[in-house]
N, C-alpha and C. Protein backbone atom coordinates (compact mmCIF):
# COMPACT_ATOMS: atom_id res chain seq x y z
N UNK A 1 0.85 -1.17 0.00
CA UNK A 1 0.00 0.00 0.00
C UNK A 1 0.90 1.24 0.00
N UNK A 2 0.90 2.35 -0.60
CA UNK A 2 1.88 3.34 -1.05
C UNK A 2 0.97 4.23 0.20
N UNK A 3 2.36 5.33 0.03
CA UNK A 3 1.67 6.36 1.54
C UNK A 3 0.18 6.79 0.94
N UNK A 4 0.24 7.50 0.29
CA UNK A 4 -1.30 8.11 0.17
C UNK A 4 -2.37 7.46 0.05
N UNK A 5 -2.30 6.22 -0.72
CA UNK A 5 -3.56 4.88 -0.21
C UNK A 5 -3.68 5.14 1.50
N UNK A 6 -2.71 4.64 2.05
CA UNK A 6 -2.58 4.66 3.86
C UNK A 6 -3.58 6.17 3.81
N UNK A 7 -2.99 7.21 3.50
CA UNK A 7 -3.71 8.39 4.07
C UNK A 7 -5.09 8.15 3.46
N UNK A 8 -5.53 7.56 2.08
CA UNK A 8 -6.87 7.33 2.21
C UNK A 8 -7.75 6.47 3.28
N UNK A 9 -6.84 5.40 3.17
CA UNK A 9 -7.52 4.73 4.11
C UNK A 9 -7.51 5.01 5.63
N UNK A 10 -7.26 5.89 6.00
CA UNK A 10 -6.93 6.23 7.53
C UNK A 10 -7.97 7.43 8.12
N UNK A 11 -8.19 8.29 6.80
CA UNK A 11 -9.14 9.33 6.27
C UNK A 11 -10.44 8.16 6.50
N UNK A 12 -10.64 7.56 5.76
CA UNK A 12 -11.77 6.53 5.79
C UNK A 12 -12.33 5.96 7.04
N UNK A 13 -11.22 5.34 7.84
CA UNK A 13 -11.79 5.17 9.01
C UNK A 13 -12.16 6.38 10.56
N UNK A 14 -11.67 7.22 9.32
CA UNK A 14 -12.37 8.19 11.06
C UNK A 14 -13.38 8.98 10.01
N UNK A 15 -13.88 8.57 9.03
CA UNK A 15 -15.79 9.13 8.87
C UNK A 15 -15.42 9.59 7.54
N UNK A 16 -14.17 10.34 6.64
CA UNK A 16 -14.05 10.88 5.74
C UNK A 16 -14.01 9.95 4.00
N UNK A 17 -14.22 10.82 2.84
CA UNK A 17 -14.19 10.32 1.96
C UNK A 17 -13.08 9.47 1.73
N UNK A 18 -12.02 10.25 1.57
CA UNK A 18 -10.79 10.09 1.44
C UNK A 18 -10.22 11.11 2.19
N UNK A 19 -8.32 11.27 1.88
CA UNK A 19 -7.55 12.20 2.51
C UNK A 19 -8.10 13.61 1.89
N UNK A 20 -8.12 13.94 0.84
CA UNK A 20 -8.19 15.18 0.29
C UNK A 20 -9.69 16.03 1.15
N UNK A 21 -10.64 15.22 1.44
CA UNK A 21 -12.18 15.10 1.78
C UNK A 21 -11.87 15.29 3.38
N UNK A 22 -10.79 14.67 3.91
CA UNK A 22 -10.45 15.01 5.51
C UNK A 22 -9.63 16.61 5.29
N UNK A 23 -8.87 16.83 4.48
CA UNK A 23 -7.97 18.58 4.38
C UNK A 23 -9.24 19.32 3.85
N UNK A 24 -9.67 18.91 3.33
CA UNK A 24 -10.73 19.51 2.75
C UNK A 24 -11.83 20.68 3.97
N UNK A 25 -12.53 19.79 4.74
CA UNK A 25 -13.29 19.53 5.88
C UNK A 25 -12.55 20.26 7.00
N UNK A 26 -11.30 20.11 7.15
CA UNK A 26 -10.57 20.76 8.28
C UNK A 26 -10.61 22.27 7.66
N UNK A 27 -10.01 22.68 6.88
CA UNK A 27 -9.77 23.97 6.38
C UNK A 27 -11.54 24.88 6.52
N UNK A 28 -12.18 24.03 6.34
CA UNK A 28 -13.61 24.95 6.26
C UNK A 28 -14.08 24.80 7.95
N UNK A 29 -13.25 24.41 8.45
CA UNK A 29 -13.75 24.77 10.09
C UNK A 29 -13.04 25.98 10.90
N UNK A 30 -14.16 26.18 11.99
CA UNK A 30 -13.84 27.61 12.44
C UNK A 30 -12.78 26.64 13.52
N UNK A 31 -12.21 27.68 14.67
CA UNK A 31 -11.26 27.60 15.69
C UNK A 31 -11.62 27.09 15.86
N UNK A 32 -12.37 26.61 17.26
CA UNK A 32 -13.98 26.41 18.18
C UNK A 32 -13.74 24.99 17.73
N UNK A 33 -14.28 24.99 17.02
CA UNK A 33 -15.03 23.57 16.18
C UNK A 33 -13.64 22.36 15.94
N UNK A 34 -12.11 23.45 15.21
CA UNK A 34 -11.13 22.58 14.79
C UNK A 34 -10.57 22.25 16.36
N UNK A 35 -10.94 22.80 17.37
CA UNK A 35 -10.14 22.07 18.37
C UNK A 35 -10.91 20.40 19.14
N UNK A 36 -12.33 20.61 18.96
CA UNK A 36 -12.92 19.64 19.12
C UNK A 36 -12.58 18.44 18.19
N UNK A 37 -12.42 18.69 16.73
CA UNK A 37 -11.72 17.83 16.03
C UNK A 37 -10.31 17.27 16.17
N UNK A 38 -9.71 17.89 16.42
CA UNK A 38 -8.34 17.60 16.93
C UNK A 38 -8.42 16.71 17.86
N UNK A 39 -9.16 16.97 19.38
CA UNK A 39 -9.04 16.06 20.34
C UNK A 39 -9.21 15.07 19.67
N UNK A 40 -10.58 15.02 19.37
CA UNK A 40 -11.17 13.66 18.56
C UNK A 40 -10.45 12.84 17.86
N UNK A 41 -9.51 13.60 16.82
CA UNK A 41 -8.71 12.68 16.28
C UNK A 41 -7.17 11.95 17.08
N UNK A 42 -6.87 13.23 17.76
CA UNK A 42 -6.02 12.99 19.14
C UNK A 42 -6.61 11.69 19.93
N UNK A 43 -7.82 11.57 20.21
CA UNK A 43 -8.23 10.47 20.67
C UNK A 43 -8.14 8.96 19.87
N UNK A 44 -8.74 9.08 18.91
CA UNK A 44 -8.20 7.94 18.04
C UNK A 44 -6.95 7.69 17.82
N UNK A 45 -6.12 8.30 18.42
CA UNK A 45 -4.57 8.10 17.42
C UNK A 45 -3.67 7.84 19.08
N UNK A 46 -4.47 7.89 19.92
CA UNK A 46 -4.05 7.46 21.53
C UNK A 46 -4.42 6.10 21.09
N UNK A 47 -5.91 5.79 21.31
CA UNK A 47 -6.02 4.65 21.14
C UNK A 47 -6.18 3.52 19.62
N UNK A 48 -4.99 4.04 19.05
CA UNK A 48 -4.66 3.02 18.46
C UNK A 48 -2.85 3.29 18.21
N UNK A 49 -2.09 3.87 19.26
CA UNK A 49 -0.92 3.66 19.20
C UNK A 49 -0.51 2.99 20.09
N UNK A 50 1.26 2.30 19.50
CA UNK A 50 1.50 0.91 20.35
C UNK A 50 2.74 1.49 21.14
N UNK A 51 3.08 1.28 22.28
CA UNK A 51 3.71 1.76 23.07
C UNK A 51 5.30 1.65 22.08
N UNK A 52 5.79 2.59 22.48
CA UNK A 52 7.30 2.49 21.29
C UNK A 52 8.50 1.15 22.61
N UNK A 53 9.01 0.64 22.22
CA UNK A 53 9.90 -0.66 22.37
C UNK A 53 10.98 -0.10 23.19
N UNK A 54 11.53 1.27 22.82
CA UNK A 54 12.13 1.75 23.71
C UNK A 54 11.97 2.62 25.09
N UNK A 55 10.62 2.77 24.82
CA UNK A 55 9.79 3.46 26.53
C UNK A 55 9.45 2.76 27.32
N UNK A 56 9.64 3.30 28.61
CA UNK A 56 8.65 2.19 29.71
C UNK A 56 7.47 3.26 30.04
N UNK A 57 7.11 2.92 30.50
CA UNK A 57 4.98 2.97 30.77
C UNK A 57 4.43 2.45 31.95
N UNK A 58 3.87 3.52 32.68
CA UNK A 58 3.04 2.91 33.22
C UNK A 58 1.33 2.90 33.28
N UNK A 59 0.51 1.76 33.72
CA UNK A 59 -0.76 2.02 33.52
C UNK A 59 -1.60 2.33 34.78
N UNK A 60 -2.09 3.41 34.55
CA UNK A 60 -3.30 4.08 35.22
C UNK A 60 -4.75 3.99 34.39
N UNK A 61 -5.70 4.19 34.73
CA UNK A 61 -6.83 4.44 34.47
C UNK A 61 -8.13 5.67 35.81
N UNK A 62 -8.11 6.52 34.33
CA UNK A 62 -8.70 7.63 35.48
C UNK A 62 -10.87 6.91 35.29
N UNK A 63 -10.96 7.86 35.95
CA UNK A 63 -12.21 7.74 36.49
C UNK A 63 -13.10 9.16 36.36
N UNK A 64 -14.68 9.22 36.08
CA UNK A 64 -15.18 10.24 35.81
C UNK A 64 -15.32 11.08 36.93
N UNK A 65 -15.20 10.36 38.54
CA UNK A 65 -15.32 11.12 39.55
C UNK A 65 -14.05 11.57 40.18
N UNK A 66 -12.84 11.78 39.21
CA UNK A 66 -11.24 12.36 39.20
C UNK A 66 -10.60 11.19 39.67
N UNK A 67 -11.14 9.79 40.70
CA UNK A 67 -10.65 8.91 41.29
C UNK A 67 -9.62 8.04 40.17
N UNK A 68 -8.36 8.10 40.38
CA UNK A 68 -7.75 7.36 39.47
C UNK A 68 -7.13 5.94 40.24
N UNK A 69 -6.74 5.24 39.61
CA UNK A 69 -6.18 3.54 39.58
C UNK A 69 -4.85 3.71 38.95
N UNK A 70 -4.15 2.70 39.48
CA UNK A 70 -3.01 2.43 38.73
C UNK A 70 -2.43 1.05 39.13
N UNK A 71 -1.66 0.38 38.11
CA UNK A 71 -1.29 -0.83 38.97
C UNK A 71 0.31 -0.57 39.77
N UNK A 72 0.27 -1.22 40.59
CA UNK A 72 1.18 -0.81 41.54
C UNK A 72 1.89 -1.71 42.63
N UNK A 73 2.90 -1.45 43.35
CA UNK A 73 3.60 -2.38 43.86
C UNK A 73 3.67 -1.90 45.51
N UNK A 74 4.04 -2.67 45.95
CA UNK A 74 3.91 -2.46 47.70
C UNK A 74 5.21 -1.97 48.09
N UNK A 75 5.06 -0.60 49.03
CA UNK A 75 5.82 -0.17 49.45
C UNK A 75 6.44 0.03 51.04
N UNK A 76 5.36 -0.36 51.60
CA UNK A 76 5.09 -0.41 53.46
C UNK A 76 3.87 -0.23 53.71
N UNK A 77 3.80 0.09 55.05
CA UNK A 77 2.32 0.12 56.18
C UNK A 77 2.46 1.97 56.04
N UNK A 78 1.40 2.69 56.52
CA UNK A 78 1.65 3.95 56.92
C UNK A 78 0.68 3.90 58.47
N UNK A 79 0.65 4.69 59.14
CA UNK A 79 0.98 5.30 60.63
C UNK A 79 -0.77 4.36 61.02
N UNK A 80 -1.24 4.18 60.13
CA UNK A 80 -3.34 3.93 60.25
C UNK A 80 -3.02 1.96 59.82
N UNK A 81 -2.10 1.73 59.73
CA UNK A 81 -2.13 0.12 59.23
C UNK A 81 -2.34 0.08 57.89
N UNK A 82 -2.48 0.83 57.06
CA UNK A 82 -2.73 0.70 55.61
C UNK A 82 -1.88 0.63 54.42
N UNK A 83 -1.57 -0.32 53.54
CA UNK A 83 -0.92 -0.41 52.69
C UNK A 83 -0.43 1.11 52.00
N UNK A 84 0.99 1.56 51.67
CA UNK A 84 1.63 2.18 50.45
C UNK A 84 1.85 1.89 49.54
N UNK A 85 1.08 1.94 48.31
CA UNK A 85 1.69 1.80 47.02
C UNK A 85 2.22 2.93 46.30
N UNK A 86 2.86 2.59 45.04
CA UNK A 86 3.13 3.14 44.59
C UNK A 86 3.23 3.03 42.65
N UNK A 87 2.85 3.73 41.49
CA UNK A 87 2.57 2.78 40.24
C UNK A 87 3.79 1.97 40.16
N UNK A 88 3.67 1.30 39.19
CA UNK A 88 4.58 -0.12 38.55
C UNK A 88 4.86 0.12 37.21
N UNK A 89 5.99 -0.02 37.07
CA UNK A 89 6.57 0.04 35.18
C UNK A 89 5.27 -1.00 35.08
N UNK A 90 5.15 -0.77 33.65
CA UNK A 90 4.53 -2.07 33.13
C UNK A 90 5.04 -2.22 31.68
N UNK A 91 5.22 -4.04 31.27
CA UNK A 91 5.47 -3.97 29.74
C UNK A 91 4.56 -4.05 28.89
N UNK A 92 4.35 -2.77 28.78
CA UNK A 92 3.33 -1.86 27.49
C UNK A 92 3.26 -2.63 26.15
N UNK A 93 4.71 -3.00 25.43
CA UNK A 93 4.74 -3.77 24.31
C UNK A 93 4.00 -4.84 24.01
N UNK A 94 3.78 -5.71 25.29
CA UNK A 94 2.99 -6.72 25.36
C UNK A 94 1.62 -6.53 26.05
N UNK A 95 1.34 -5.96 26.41
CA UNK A 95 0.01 -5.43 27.53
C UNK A 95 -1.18 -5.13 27.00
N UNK A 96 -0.24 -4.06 26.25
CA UNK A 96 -1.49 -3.01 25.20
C UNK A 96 -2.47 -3.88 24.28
N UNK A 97 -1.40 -4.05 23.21
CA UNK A 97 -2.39 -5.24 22.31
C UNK A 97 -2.94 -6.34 22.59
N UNK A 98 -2.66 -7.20 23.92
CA UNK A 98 -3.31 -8.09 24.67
C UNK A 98 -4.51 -7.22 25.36
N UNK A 99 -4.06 -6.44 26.03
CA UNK A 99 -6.32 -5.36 26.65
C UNK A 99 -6.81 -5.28 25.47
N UNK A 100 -6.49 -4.58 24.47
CA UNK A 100 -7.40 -4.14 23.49
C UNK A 100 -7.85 -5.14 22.89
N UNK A 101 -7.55 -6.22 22.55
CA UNK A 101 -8.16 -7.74 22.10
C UNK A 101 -9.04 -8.27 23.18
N UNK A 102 -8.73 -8.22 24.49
CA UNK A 102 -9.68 -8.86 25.36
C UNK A 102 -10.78 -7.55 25.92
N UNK A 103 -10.37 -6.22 25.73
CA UNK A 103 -11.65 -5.33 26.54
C UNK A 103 -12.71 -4.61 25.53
N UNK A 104 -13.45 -4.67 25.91
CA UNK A 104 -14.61 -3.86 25.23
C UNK A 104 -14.25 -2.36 25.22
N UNK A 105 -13.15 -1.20 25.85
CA UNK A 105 -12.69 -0.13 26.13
C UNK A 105 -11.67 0.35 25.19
N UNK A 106 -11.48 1.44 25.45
CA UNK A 106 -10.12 1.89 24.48
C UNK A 106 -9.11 1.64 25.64
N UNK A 107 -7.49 1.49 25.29
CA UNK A 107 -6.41 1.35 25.95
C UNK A 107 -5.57 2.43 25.31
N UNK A 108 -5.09 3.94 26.07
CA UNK A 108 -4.61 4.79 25.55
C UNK A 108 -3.44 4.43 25.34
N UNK A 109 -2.43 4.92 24.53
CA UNK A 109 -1.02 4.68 24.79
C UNK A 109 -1.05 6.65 24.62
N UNK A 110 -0.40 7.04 26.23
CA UNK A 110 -0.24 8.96 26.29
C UNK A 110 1.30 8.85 26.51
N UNK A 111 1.62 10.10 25.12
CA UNK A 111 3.19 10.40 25.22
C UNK A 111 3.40 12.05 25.56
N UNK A 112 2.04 12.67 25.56
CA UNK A 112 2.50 14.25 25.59
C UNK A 112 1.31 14.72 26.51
N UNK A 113 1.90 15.97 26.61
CA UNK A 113 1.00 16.73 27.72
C UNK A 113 -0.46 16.66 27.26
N UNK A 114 -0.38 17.12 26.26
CA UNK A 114 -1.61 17.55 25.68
C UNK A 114 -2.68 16.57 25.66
N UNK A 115 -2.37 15.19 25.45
CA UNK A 115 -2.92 13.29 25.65
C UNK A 115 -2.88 13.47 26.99
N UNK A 116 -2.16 13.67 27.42
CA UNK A 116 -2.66 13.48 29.07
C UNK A 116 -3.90 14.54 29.60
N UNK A 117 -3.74 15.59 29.25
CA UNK A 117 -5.04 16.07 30.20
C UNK A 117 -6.32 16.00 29.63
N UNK A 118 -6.34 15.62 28.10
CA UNK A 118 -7.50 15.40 27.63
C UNK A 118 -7.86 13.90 28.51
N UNK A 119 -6.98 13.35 28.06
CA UNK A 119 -7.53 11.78 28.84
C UNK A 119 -7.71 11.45 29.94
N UNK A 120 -6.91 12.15 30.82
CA UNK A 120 -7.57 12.57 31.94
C UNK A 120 -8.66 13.24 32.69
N UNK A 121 -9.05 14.72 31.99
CA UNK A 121 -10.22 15.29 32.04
C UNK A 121 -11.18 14.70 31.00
N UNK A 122 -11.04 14.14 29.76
CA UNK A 122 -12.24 14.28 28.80
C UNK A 122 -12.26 12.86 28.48
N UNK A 123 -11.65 12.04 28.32
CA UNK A 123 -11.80 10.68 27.95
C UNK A 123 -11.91 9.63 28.78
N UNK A 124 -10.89 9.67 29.84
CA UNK A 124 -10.92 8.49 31.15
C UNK A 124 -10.90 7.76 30.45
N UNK A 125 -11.03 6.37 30.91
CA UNK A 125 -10.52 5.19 30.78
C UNK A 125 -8.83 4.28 31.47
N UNK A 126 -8.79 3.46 30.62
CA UNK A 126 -7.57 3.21 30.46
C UNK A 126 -6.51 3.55 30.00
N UNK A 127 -5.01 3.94 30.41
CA UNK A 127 -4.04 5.05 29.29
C UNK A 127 -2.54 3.84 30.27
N UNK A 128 -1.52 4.11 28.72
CA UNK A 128 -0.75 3.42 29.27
C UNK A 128 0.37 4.74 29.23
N UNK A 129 0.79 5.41 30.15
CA UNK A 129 1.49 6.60 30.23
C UNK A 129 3.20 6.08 29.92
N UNK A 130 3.44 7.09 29.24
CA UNK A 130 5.15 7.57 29.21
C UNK A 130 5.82 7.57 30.81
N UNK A 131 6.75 7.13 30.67
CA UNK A 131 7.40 6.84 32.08
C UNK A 131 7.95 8.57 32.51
N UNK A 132 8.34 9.58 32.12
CA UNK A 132 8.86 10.78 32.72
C UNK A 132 7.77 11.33 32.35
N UNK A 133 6.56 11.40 31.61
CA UNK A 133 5.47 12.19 31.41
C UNK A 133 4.31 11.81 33.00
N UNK A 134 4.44 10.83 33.00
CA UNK A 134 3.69 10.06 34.30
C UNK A 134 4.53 10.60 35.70
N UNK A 135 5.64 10.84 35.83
CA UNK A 135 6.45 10.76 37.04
C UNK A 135 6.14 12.43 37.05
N UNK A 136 6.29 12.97 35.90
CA UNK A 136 6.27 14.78 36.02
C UNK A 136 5.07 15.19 36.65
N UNK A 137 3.78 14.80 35.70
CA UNK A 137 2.75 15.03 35.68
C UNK A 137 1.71 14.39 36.73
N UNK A 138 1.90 13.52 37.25
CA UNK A 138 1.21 12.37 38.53
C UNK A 138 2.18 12.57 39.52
N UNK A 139 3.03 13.15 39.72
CA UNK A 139 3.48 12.83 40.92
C UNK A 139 3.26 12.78 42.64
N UNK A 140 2.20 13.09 42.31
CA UNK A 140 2.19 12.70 43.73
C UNK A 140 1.39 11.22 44.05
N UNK A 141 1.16 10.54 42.91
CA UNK A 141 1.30 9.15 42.62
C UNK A 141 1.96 8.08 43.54
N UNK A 142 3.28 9.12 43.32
CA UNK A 142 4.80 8.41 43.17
C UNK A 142 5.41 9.01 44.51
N UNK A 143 4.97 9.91 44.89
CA UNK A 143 5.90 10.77 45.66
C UNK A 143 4.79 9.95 47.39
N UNK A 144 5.00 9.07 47.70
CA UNK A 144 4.14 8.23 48.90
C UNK A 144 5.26 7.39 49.94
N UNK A 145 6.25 7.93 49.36
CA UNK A 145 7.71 6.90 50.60
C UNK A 145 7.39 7.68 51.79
N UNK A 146 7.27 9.10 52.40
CA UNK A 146 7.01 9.40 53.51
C UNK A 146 6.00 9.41 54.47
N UNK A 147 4.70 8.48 53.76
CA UNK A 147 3.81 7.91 54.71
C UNK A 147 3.91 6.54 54.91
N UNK A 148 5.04 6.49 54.96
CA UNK A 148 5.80 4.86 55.03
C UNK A 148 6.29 4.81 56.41
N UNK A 149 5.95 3.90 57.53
CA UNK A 149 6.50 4.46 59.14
C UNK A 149 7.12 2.90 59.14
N UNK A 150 7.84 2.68 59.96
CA UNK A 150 8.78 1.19 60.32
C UNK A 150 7.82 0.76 61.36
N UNK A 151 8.49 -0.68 61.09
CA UNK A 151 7.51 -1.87 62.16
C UNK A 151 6.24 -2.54 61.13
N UNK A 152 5.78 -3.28 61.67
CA UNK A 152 4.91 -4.53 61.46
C UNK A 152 3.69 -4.32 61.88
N UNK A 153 2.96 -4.22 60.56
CA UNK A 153 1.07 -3.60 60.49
C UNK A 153 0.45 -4.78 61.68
N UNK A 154 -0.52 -3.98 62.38
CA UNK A 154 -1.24 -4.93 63.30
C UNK A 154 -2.69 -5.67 62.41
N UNK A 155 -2.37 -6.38 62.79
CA UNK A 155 -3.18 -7.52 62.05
C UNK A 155 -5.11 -7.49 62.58
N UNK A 156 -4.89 -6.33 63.90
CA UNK A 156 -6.46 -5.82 64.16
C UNK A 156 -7.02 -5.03 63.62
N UNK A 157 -5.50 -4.57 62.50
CA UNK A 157 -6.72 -3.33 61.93
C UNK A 157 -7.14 -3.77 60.56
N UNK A 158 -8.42 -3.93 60.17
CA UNK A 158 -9.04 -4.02 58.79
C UNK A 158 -8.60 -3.32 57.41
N UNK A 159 -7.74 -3.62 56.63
CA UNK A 159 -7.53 -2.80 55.32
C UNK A 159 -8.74 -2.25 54.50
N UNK A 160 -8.68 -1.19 54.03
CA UNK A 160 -9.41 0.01 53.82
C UNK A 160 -9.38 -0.86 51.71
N UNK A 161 -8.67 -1.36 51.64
CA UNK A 161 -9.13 -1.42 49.88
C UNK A 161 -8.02 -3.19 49.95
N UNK A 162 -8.60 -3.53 49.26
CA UNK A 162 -7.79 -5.06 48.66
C UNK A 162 -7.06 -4.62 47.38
N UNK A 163 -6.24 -5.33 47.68
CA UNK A 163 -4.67 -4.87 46.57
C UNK A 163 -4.35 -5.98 46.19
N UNK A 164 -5.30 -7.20 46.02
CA UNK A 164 -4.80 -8.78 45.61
C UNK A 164 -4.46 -8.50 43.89
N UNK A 165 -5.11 -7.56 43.31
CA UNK A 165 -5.23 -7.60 42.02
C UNK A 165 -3.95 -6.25 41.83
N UNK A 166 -3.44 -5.85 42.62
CA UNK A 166 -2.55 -4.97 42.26
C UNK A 166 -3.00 -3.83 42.25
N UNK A 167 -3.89 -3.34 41.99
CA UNK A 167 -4.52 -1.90 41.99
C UNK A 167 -4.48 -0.73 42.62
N UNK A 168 -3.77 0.14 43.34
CA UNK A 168 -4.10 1.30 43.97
C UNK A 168 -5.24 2.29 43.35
N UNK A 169 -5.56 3.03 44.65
CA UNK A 169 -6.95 3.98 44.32
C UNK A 169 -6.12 5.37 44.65
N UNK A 170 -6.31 6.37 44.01
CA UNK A 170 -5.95 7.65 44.10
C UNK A 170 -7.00 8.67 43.68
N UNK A 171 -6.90 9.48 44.95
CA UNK A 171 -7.39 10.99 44.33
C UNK A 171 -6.85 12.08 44.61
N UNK A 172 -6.54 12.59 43.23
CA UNK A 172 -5.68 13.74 43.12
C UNK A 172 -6.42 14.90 43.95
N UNK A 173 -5.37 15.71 44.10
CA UNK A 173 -6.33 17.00 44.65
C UNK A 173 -6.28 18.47 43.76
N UNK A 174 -7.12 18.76 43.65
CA UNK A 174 -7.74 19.76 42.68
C UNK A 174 -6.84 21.11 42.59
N UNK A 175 -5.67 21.06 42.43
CA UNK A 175 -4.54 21.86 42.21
C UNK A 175 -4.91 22.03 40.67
């Protein structure tokens, strides 16, 4: 398939005639309107990119009530008996195209600012983040070693969330 077939056919699957029919269509839109398109296509082009071979990633999934997830690894008890986590590299290369075959959802792959706060504010779901875009931008994710206290959780106190599946719960605060 030569490049411009590809650009037809790529044109095709997000609603257009062809490529010329997608430049076409963009140029006759106002501001307003071309930024809504953009996300949109920004959105499709998250979820259908494959994590690059040389990045690590990690996966979060936000939530419509700001509550985000991430998978994550154990770090200690803090001062209340309750587990510290903190996210987990994950291998994206293999991950991605394995969810998207088994979930009914989109699986983002976010490399830039701009993918992140849409997908965060406007899309939610699942996103498999850039490893220094995630650490910049989430950090206080990551930043949880100082509610980490020494000694051995008492076994009377009831855990507040199950972490068998790996999961931490986070909510950011409205900074």
């Amino acid at each position: 398939m030569s490049y411009s077939e590809r650009l037809d056919f790529h044109a095709k699957e997000i609603g257009f005639n062809n490529y010329q029919h997608f430049l076409l269509s963009l140029a006759k839109l106002s501001d307003d309107r071309i930024g809504k398109i953009n996300t949109r296509l920004m959105r499709l082009a998250c979820a259908r990119a494959l994590p690059r071979p040389s990045r690590h990633y990690y996966e979060f999934i936000a939530h419509k009530d700001r509550r985000m997830r991430f998978y994550s690894h154990w770090l200690g008890w803090d001062k209340r008996g309750q587990e510290v986590r903190v996210p987990r590299l994950m291998n994206a290369p293999y991950r991605v195209p394995d969810l998207r075959e088994r979930l009914d959802a989109p699986v983002y792959v976010i490399e830039t600012h701009a993918q992140l706060l849409a997908w965060r504010h406007k899309w939610q779901g699942m996103a498999y983040i850039a490893q220094q875009l995630a650490e910049l931008e989430l950090r206080p994710a990551f930043n949880r070693k100082q509610g980490v206290v020494p000694g051995i959780r008492s076994e009377d106190i009831n855990l507040e969330e199950d972490y068998s599946h790996n999961y931490a719960t986070w909510y950011p605060s409205r900074k």
